[in-house]
PDB file of N, CA and C in Angstrom:
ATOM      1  N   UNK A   1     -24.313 -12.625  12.387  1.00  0.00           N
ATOM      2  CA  UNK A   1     -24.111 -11.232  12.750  1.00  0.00           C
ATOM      3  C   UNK A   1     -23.408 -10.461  11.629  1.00  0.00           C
ATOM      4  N   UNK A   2     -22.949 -11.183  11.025  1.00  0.00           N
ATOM      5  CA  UNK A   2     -21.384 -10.616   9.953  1.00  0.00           C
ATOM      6  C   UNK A   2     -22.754 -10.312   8.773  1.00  0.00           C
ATOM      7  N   UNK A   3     -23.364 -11.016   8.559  1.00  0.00           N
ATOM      8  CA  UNK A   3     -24.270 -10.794   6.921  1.00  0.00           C
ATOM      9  C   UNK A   3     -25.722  -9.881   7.435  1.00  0.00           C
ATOM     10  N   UNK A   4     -26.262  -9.870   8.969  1.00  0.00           N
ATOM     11  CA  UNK A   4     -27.097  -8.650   9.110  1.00  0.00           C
ATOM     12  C   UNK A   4     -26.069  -7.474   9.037  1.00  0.00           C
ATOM     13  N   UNK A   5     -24.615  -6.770   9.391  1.00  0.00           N
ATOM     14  CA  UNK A   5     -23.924  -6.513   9.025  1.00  0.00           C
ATOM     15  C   UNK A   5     -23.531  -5.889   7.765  1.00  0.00           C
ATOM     16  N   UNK A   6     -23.329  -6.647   6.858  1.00  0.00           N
ATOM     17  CA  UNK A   6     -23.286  -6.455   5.691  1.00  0.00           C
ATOM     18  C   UNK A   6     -24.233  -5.909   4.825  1.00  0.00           C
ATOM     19  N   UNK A   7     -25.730  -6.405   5.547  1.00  0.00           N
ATOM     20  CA  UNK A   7     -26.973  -5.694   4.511  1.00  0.00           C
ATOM     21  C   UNK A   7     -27.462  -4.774   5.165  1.00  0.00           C
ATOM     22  N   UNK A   8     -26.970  -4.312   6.474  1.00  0.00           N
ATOM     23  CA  UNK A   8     -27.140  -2.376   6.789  1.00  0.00           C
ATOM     24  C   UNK A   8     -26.020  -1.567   6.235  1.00  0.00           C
ATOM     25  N   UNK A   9     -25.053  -2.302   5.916  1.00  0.00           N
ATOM     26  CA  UNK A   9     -23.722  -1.358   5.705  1.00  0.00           C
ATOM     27  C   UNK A   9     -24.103  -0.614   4.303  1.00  0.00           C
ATOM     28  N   UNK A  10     -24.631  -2.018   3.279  1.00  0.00           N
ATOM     29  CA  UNK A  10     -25.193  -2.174   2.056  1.00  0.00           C
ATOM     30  C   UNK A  10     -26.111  -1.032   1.642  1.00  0.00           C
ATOM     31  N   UNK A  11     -27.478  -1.281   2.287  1.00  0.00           N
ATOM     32  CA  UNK A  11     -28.313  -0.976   2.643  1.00  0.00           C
ATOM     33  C   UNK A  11     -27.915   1.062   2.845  1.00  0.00           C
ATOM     34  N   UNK A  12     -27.288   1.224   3.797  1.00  0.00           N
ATOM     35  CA  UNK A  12     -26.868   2.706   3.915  1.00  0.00           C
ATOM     36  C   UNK A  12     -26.554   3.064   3.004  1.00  0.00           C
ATOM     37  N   UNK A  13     -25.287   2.361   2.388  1.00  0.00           N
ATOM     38  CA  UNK A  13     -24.675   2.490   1.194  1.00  0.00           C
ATOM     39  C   UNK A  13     -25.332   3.360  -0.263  1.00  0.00           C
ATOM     40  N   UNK A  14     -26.432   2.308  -0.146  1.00  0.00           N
ATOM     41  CA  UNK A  14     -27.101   2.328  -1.879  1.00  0.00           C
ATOM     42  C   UNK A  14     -28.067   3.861  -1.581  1.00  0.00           C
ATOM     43  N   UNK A  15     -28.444   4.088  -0.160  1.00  0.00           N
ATOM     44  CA  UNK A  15     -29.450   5.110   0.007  1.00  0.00           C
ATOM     45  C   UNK A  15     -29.012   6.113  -0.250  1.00  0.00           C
ATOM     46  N   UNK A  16     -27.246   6.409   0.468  1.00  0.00           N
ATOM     47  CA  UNK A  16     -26.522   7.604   0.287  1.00  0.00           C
ATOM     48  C   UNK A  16     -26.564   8.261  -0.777  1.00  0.00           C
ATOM     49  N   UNK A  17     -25.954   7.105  -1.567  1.00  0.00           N
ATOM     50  CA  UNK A  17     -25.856   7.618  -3.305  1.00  0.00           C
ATOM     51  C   UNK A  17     -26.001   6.801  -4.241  1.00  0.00           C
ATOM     52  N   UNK A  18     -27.580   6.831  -3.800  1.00  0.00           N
ATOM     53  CA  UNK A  18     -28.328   6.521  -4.859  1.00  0.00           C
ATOM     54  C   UNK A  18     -28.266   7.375  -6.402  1.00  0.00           C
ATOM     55  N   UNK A  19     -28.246   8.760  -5.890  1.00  0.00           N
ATOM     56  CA  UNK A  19     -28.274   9.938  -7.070  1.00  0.00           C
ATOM     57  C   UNK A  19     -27.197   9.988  -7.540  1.00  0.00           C
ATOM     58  N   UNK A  20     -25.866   9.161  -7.265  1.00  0.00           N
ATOM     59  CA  UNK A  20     -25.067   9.263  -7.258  1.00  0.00           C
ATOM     60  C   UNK A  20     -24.080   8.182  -8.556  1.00  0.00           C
ATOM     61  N   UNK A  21     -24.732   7.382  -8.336  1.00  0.00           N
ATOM     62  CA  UNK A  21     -24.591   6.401  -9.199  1.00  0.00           C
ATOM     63  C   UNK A  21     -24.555   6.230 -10.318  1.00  0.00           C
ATOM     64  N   UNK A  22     -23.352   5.651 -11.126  1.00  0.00           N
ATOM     65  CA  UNK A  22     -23.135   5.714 -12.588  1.00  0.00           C
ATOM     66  C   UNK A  22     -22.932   4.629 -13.298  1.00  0.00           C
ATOM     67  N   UNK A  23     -23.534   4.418 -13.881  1.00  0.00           N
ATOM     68  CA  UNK A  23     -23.368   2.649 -14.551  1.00  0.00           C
ATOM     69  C   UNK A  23     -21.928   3.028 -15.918  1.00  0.00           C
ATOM     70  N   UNK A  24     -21.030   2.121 -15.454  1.00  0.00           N
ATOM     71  CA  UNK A  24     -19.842   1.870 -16.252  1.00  0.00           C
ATOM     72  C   UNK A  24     -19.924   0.558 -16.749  1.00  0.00           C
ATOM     73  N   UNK A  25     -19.777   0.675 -18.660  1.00  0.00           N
ATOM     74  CA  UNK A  25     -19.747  -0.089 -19.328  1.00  0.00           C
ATOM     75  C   UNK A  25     -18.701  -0.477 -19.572  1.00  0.00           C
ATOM     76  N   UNK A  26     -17.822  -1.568 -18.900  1.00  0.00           N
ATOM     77  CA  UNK A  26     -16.801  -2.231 -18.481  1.00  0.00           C
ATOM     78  C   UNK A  26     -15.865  -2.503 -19.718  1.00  0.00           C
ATOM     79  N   UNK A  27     -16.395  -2.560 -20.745  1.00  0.00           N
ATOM     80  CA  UNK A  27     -16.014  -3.129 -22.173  1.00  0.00           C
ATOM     81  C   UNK A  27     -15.752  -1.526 -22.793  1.00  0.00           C
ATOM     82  N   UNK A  28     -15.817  -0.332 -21.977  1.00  0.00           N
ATOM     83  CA  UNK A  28     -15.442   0.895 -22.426  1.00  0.00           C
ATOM     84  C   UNK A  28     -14.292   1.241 -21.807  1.00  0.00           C
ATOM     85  N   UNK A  29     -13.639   0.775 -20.492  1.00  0.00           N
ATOM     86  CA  UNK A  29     -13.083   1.601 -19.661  1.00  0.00           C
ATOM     87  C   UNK A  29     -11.714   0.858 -20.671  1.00  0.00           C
ATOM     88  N   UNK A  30     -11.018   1.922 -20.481  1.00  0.00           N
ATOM     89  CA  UNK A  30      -9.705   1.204 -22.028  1.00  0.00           C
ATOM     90  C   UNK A  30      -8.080   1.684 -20.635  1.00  0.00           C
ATOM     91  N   UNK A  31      -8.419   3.025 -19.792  1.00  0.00           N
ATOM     92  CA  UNK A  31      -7.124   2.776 -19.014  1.00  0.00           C
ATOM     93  C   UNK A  31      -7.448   3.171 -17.588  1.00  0.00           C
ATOM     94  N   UNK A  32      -6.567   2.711 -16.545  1.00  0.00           N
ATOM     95  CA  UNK A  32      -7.004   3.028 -15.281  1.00  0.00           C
ATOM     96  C   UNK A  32      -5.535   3.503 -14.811  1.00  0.00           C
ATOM     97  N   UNK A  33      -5.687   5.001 -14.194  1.00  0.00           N
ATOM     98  CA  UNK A  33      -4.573   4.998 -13.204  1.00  0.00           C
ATOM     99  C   UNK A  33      -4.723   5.132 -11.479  1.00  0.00           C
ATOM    100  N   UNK A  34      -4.104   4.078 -11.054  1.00  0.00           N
ATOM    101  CA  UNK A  34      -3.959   4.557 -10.044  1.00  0.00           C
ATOM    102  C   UNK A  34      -3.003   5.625  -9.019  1.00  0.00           C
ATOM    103  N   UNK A  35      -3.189   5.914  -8.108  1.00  0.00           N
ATOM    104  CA  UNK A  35      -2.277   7.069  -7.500  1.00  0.00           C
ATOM    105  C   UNK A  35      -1.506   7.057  -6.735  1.00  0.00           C
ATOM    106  N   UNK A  36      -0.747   6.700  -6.157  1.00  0.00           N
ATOM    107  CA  UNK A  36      -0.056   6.493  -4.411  1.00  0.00           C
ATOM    108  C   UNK A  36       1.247   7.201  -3.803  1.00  0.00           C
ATOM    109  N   UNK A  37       1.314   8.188  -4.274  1.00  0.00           N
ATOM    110  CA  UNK A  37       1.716   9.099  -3.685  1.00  0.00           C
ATOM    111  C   UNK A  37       2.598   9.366  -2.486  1.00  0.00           C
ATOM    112  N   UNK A  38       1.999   8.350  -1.467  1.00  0.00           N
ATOM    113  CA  UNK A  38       2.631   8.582  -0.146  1.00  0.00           C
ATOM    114  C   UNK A  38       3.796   7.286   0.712  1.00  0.00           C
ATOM    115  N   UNK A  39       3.245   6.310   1.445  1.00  0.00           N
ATOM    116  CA  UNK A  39       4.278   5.738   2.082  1.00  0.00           C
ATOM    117  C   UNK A  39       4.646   4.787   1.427  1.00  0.00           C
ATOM    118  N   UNK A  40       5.344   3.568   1.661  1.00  0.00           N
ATOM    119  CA  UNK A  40       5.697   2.427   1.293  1.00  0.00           C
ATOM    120  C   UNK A  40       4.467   1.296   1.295  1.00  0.00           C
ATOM    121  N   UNK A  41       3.666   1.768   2.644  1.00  0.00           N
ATOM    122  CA  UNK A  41       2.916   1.088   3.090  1.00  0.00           C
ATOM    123  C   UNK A  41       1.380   1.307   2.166  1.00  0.00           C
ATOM    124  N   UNK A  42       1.433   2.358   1.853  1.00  0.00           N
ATOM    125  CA  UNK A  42       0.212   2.577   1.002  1.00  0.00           C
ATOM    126  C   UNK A  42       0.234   2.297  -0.134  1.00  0.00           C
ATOM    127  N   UNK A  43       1.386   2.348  -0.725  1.00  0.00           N
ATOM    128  CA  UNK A  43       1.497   1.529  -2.255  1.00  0.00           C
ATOM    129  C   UNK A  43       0.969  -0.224  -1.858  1.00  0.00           C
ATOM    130  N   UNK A  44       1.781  -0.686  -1.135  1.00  0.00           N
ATOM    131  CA  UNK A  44       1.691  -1.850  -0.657  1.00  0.00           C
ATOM    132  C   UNK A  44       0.241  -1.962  -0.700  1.00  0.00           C
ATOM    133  N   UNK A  45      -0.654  -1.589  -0.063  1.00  0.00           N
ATOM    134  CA  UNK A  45      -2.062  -2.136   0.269  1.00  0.00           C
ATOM    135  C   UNK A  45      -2.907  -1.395  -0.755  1.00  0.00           C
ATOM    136  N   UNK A  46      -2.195  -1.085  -2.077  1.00  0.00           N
ATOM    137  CA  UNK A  46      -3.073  -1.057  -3.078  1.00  0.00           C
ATOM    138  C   UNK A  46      -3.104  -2.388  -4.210  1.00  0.00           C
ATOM    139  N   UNK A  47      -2.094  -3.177  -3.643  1.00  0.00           N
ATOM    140  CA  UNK A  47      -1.823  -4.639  -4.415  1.00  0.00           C
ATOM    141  C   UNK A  47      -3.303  -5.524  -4.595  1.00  0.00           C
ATOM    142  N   UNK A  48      -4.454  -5.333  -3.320  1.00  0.00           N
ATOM    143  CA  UNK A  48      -5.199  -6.185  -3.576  1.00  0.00           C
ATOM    144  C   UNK A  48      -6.443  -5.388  -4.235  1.00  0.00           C
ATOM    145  N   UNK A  49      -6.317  -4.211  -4.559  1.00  0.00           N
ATOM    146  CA  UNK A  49      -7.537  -3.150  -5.216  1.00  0.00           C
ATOM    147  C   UNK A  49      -6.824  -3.176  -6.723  1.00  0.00           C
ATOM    148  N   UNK A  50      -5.569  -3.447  -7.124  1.00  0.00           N
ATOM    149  CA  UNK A  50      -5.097  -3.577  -8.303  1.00  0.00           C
ATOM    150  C   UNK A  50      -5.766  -5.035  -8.905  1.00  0.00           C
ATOM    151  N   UNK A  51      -5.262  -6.030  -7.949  1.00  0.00           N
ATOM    152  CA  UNK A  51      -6.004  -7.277  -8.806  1.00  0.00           C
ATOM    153  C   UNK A  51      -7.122  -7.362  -8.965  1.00  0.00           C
ATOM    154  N   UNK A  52      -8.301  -6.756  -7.883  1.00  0.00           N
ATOM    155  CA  UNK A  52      -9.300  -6.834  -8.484  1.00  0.00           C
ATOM    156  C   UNK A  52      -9.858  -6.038  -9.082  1.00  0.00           C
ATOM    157  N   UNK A  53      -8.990  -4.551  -9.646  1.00  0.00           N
ATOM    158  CA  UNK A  53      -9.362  -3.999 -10.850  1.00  0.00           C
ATOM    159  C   UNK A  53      -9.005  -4.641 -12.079  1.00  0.00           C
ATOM    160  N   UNK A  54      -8.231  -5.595 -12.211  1.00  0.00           N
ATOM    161  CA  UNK A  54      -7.629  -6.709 -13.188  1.00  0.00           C
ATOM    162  C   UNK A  54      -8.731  -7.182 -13.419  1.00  0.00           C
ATOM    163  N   UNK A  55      -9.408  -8.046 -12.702  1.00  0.00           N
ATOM    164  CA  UNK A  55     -10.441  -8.979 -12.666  1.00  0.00           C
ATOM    165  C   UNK A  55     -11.559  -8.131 -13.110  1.00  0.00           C
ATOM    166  N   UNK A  56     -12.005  -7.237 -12.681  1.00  0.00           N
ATOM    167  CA  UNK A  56     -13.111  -6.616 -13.284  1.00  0.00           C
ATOM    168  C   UNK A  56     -13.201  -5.472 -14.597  1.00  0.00           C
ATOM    169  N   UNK A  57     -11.815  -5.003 -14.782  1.00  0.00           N
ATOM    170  CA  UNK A  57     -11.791  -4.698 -15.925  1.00  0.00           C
ATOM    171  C   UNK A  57     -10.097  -5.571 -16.943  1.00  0.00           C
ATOM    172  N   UNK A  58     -10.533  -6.387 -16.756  1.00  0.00           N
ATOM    173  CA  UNK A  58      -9.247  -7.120 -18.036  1.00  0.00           C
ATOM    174  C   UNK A  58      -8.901  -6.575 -19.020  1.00  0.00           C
ATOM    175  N   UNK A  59      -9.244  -6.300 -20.077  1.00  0.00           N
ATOM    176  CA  UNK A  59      -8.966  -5.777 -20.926  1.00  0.00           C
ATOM    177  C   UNK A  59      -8.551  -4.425 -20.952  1.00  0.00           C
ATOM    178  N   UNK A  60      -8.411  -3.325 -19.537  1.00  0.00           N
ATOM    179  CA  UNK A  60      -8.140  -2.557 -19.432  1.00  0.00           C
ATOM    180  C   UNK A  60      -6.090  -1.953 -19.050  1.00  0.00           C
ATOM    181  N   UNK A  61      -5.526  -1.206 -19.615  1.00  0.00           N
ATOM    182  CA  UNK A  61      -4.391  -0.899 -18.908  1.00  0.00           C
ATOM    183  C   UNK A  61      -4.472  -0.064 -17.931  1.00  0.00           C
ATOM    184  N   UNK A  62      -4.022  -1.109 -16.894  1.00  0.00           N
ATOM    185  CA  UNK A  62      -3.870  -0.387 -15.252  1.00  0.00           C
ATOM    186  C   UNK A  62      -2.430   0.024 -14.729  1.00  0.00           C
ATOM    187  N   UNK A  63      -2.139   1.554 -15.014  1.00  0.00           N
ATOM    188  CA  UNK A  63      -0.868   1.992 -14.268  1.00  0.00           C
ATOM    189  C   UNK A  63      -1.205   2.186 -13.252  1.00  0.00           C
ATOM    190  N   UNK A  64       0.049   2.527 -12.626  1.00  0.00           N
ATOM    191  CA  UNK A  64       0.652   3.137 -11.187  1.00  0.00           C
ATOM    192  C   UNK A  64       1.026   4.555 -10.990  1.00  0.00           C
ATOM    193  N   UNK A  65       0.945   5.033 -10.807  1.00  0.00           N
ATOM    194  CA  UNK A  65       1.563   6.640 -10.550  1.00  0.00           C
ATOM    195  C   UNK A  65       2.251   6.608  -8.930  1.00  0.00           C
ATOM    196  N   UNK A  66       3.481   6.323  -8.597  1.00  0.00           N
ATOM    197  CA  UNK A  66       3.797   6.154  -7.636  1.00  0.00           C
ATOM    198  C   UNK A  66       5.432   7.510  -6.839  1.00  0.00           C
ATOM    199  N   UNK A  67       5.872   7.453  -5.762  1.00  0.00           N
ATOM    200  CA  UNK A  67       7.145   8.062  -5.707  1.00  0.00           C
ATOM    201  C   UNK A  67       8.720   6.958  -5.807  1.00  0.00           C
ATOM    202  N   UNK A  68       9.206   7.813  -5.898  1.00  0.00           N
ATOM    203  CA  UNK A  68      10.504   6.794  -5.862  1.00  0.00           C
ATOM    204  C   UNK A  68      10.993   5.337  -4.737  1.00  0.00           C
ATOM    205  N   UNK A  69      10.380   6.313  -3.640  1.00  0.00           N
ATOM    206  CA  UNK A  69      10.515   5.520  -2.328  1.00  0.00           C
ATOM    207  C   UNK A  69       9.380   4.242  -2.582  1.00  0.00           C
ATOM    208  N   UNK A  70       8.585   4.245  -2.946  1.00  0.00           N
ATOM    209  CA  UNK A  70       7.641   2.955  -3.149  1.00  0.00           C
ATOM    210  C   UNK A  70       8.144   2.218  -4.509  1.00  0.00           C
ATOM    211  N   UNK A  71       9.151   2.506  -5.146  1.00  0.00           N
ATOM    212  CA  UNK A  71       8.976   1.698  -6.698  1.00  0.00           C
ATOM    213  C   UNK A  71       9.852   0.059  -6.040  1.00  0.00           C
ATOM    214  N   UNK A  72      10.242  -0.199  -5.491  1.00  0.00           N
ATOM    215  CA  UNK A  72      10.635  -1.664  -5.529  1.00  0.00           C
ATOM    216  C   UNK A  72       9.369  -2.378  -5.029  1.00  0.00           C
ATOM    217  N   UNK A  73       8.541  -1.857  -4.384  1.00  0.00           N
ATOM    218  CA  UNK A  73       7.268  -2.610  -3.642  1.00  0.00           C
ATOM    219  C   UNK A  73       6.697  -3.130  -4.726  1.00  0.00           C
ATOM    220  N   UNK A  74       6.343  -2.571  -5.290  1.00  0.00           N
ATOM    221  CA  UNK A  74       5.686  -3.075  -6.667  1.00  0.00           C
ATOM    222  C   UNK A  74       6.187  -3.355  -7.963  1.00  0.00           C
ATOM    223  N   UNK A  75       7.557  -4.041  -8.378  1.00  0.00           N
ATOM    224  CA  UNK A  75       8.668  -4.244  -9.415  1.00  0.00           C
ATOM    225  C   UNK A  75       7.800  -5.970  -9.422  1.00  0.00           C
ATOM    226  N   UNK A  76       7.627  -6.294 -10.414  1.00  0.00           N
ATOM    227  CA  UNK A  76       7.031  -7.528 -10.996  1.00  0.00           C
ATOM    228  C   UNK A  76       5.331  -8.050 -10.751  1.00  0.00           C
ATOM    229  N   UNK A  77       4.839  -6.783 -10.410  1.00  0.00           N
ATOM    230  CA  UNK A  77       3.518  -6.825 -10.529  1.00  0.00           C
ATOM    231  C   UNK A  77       2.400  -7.060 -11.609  1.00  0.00           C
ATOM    232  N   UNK A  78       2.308  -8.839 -11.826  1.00  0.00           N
ATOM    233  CA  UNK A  78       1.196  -8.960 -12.818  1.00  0.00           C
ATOM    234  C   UNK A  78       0.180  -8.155 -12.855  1.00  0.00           C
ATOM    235  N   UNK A  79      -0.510  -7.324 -12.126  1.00  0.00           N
ATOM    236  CA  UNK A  79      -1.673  -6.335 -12.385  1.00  0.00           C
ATOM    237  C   UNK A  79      -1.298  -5.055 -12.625  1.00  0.00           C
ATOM    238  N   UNK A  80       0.227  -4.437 -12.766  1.00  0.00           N
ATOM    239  CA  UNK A  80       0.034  -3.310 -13.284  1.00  0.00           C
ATOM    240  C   UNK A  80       0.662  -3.639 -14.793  1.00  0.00           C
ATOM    241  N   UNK A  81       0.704  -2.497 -15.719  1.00  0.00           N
ATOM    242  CA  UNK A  81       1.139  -2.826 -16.909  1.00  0.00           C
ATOM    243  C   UNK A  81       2.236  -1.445 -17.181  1.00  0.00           C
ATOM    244  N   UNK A  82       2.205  -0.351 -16.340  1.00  0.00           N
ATOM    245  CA  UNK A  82       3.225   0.706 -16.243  1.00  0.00           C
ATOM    246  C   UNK A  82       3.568   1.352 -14.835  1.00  0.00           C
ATOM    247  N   UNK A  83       4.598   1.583 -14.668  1.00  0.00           N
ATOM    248  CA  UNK A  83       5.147   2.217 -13.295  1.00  0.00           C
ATOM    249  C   UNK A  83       5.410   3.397 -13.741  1.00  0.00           C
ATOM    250  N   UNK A  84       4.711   4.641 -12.858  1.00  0.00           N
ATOM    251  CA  UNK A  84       5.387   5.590 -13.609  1.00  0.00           C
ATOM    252  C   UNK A  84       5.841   6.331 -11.914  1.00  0.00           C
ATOM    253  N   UNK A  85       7.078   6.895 -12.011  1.00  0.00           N
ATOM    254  CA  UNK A  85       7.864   7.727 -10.898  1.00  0.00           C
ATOM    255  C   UNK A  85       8.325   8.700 -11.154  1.00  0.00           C
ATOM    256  N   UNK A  86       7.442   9.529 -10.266  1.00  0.00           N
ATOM    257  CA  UNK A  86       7.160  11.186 -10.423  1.00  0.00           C
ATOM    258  C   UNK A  86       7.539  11.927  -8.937  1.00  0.00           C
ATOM    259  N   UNK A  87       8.657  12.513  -8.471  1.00  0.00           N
ATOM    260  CA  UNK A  87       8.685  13.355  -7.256  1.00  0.00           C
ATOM    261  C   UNK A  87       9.139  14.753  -7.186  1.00  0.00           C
ATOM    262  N   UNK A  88       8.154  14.757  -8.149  1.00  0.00           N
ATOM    263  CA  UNK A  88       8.139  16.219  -8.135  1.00  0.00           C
ATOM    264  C   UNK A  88       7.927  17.299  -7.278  1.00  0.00           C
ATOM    265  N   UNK A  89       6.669  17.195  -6.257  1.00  0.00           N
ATOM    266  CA  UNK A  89       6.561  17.754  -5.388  1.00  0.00           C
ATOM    267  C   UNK A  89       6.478  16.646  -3.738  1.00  0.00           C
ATOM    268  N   UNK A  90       6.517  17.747  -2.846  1.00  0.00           N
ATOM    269  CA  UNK A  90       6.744  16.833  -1.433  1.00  0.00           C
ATOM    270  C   UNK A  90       5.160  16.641  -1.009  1.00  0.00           C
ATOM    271  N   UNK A  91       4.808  15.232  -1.114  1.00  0.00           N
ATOM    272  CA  UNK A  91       3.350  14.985  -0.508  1.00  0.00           C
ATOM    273  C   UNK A  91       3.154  14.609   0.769  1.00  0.00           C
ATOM    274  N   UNK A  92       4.420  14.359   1.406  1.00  0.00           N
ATOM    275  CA  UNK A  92       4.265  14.265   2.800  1.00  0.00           C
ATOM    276  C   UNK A  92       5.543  14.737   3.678  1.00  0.00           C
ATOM    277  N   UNK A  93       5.529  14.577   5.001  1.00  0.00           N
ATOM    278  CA  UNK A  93       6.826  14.984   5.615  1.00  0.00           C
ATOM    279  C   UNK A  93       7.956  13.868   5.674  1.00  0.00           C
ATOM    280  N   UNK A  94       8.205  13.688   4.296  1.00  0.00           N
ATOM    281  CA  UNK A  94       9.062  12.489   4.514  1.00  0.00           C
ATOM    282  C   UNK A  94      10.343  12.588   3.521  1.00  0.00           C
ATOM    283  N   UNK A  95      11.573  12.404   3.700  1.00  0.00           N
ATOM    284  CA  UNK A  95      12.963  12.390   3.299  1.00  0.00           C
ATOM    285  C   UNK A  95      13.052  12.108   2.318  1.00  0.00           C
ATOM    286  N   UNK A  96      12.448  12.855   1.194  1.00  0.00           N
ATOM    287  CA  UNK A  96      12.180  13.128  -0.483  1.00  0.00           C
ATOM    288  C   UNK A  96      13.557  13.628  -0.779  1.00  0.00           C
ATOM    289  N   UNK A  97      13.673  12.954  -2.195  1.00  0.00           N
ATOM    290  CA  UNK A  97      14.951  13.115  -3.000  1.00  0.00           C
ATOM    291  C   UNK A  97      14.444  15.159  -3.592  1.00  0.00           C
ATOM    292  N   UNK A  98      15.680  15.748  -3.690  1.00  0.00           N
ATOM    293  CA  UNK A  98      15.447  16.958  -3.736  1.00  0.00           C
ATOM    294  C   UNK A  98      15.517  16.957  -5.107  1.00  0.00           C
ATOM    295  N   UNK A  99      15.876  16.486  -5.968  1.00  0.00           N
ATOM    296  CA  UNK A  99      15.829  16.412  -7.389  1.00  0.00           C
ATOM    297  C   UNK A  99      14.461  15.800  -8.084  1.00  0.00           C
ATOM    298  N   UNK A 100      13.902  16.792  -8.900  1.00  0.00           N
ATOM    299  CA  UNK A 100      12.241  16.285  -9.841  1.00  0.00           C
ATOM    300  C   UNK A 100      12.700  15.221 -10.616  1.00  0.00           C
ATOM    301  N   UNK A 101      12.275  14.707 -10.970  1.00  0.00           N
ATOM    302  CA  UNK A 101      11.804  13.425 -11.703  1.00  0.00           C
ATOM    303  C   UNK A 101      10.865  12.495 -12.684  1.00  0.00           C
ATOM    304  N   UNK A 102      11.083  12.271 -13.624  1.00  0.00           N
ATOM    305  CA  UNK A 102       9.818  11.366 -14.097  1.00  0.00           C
ATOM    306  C   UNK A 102       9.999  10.382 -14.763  1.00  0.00           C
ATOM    307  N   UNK A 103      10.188   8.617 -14.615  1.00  0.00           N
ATOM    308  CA  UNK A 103      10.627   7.863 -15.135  1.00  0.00           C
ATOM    309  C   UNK A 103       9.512   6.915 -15.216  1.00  0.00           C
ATOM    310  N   UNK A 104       9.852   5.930 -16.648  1.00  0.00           N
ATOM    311  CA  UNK A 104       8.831   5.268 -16.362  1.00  0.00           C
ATOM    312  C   UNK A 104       9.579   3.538 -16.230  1.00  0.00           C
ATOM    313  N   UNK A 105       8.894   2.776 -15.905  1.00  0.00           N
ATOM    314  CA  UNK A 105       9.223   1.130 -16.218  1.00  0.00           C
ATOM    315  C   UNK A 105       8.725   0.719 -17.239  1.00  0.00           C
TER     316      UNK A 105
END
């Protein structure tokens, strides 16, 4: 059930955007940032989309762009190679330091 599943999900997938589609030459992509912006919890569950941007682009540097409130979640992370902490503005309704910021690790 799980793999008929998988080849309609697939299947929808490739039809949507088909036109859409861009072939990336992996041996080009030189930096990746990612974004996370919001809870503790969302930094957190970008840990397993980090390693396997590791894995599929290695040779690439993969930062973080994160807020203050998430920087210990991710302190010794083999898949990123920079932390950067920016709270500058309020991205959610949540008990943000009132002072801007931009530091990096």
């Amino acid at each position: 059930m799980k793999s008929i599943l998988k080849k309609i999900i697939s299947i929808t997938g490739n039809a949507l955007f088909f036109f859409r589609k861009k072939n990336v030459v992996k041996s080009e992509v030189k930096k990746i940032l990612v974004i996370s912006l919001y809870f503790r919890g969302d930094a957190l569950m970008n840990t397993p989309a980090l390693r396997i941007l590791s894995k599929i682009f290695p040779q690439a540097q993969t930062d973080i762009w994160i807020k203050s409130r998430s920087e210990g979640i991710l302190d010794n992370n083999p898949h990123i190679n920079k932390t950067i902490v920016f709270d500058h503005f309020k991205s959610a309704d949540y008990n943000d330091s009132s002072k801007p910021f931009i530091k990096e690790k």
